[in-house]
C-alpha atoms as a PDB file:
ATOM      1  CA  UNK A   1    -128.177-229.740  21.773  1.00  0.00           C
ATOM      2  CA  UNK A   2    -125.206-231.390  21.096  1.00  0.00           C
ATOM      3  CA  UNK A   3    -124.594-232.231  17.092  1.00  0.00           C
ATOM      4  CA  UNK A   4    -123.269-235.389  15.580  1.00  0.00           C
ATOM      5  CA  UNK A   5    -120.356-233.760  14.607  1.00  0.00           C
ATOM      6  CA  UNK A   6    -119.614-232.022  18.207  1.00  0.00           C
ATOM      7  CA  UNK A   7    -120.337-236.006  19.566  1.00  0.00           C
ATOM      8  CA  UNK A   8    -117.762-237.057  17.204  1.00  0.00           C
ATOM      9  CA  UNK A   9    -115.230-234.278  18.324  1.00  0.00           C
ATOM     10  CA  UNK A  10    -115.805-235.449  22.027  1.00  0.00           C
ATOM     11  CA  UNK A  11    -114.964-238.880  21.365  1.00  0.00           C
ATOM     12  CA  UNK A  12    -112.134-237.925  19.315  1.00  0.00           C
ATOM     13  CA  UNK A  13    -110.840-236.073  22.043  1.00  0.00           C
ATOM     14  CA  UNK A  14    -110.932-239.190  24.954  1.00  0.00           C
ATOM     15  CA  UNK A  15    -109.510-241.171  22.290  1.00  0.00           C
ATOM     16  CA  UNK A  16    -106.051-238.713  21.823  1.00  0.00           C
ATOM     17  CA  UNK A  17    -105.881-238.245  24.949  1.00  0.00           C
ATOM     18  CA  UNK A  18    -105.380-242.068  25.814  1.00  0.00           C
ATOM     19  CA  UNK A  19    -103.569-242.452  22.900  1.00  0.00           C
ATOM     20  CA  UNK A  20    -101.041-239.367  24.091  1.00  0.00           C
ATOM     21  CA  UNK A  21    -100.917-241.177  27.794  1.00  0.00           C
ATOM     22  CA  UNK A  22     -99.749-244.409  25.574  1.00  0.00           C
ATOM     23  CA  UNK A  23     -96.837-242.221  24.147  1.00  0.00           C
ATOM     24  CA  UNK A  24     -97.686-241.514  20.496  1.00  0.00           C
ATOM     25  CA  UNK A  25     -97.487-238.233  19.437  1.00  0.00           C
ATOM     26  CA  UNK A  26    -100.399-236.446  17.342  1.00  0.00           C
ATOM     27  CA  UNK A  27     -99.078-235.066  13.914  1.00  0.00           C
ATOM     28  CA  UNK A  28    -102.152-233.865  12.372  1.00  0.00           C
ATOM     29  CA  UNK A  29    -106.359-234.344  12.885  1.00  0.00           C
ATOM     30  CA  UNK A  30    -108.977-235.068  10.423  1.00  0.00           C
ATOM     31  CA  UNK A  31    -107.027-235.403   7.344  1.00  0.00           C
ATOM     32  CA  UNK A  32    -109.358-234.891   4.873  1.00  0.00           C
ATOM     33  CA  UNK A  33    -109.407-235.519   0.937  1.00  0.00           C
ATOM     34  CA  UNK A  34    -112.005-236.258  -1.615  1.00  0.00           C
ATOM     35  CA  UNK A  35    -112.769-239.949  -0.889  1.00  0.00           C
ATOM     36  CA  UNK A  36    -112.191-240.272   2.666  1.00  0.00           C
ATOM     37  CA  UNK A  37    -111.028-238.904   5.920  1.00  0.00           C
ATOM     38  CA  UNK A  38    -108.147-240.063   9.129  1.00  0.00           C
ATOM     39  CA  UNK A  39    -109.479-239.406  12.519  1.00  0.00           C
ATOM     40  CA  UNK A  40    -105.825-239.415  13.627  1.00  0.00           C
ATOM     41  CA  UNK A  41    -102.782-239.399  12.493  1.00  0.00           C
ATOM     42  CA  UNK A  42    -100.101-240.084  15.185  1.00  0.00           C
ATOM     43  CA  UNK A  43     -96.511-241.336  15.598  1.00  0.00           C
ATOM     44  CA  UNK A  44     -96.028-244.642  17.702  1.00  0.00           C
ATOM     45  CA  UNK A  45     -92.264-244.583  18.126  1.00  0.00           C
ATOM     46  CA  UNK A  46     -91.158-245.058  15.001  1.00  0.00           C
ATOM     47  CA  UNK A  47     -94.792-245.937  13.292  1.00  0.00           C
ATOM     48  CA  UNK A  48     -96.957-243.996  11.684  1.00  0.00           C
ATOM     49  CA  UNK A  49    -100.447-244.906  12.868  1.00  0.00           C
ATOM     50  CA  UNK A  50    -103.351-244.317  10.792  1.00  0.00           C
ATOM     51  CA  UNK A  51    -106.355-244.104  13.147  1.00  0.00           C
ATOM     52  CA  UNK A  52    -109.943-244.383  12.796  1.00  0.00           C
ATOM     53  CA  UNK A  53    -112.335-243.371  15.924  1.00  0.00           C
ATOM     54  CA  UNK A  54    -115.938-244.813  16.574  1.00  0.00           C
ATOM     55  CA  UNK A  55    -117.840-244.261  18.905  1.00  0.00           C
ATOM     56  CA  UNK A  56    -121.131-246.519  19.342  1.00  0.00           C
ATOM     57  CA  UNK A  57    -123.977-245.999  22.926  1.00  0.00           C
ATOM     58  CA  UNK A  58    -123.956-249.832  22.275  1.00  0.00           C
ATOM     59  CA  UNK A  59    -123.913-253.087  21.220  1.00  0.00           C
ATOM     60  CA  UNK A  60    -127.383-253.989  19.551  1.00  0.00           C
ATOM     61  CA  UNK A  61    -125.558-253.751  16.080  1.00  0.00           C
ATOM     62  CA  UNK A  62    -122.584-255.014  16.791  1.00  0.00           C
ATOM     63  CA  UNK A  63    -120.506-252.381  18.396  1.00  0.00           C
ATOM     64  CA  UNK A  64    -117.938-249.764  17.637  1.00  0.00           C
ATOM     65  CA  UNK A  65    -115.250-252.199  16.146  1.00  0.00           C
ATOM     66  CA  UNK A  66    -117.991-254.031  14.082  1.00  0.00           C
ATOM     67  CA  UNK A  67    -119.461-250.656  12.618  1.00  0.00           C
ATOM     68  CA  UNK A  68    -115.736-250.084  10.055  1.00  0.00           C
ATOM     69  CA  UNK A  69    -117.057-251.569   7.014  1.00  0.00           C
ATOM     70  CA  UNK A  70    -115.472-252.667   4.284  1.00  0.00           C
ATOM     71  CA  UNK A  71    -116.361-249.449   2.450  1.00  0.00           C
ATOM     72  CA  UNK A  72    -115.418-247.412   5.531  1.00  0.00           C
ATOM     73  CA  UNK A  73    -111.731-248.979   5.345  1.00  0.00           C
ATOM     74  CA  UNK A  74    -111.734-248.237   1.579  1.00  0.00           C
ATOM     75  CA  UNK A  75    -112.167-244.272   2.722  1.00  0.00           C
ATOM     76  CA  UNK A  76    -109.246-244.404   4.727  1.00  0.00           C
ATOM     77  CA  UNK A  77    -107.191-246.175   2.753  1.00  0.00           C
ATOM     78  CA  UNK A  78    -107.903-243.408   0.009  1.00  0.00           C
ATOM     79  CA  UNK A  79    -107.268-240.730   2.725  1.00  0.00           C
ATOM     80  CA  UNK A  80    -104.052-242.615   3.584  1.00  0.00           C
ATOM     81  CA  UNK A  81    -102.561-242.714   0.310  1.00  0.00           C
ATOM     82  CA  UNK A  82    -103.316-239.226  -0.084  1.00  0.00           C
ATOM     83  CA  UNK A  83    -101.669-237.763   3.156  1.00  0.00           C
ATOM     84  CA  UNK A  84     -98.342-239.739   2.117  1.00  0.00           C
ATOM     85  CA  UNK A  85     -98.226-238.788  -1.242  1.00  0.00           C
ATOM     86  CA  UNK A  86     -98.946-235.280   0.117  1.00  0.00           C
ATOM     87  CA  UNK A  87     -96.642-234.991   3.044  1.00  0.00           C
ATOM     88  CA  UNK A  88     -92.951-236.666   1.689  1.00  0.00           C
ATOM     89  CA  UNK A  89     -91.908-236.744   5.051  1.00  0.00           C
ATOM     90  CA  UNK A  90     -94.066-239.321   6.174  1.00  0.00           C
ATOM     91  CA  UNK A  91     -92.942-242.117   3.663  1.00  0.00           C
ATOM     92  CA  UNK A  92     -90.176-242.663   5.584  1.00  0.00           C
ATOM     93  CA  UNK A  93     -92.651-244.517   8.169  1.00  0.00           C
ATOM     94  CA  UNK A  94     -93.819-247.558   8.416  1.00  0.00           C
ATOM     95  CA  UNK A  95     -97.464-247.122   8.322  1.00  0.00           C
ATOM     96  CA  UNK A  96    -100.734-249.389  10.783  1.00  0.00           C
ATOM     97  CA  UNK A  97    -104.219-248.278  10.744  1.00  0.00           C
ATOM     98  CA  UNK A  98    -105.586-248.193  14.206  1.00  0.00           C
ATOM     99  CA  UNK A  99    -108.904-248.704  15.040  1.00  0.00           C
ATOM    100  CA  UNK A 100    -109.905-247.042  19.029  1.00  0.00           C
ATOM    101  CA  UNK A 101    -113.349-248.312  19.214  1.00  0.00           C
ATOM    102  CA  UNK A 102    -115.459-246.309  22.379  1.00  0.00           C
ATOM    103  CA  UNK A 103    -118.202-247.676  23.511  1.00  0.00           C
ATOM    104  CA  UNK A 104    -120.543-247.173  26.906  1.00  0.00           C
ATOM    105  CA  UNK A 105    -120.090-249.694  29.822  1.00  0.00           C
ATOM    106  CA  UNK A 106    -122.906-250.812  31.908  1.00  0.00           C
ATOM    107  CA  UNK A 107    -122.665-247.698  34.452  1.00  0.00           C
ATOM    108  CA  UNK A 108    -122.731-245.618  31.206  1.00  0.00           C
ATOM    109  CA  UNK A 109    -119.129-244.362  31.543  1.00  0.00           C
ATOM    110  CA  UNK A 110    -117.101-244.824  27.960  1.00  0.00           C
ATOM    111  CA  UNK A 111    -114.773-247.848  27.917  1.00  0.00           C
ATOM    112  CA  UNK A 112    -111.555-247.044  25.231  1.00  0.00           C
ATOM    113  CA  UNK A 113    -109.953-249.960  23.232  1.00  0.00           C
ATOM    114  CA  UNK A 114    -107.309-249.294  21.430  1.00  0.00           C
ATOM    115  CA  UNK A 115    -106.837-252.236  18.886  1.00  0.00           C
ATOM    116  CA  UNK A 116    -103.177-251.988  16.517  1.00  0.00           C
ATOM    117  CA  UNK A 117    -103.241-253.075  13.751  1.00  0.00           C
ATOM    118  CA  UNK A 118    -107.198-253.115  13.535  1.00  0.00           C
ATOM    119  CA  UNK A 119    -107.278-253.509   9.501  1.00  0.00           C
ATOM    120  CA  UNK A 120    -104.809-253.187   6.301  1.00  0.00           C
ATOM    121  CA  UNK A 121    -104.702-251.868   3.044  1.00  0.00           C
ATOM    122  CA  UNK A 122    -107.309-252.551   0.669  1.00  0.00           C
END
């Protein structure tokens, strides 16, 4: 029986690998720090893209992209500031938080948007 952590992981997975066959390149996973956490941290040329993953089975509340709450962008803004101050080389990027939102289409088969740009800074 498959945990919510080892769902996560799965979805995690389809969403670097359509990120990698978009040309970013992955840097580091699941930075973590007290206060908050970034699925993905990835370089888009010469952007650093901050990226959150959900996953949602469907739509009755609203959806992958509707389930990053305020409070949920609050945790990854914490987890960015964190990673930059943390890793020097990184502030020479310009940074975007990313949102891939994965959700199941009607033949049950997961559907991958990628959305740039998804949220900024709060």
């Amino acid at each position: 029986m498959d945990t919510k952590r080892d769902t996560g992981d799965q979805y995690e997975d389809l969403a670097l690998e359509h990120l990698k066959r978009n040309g970013l390149k992955l840097i580091k996973r699941n930075h973590l720090c007290k206060g908050g956490e970034i699925d993905l941290v990835m370089l888009d040329g010469t952007t650093l893209a901050l990226i959150e993953v959900r996953f949602r089975r469907n739509r009755s509340h609203g959806g992958a992209a509707a389930s990053v709450t305020a409070t949920k962008r609050r945790r990854i803004t914490i987890a960015a500031r964190h990673l930059i101050q943390s890793q020097k080389e990184l502030q020479r990027y310009r940074a975007r938080f990313d949102l891939v939102a994965i959700e199941m289409d009607d033949h049950q088969q997961p559907k991958v948007d990628w959305i740039k740009g998804a949220f900024t800074l709060l």
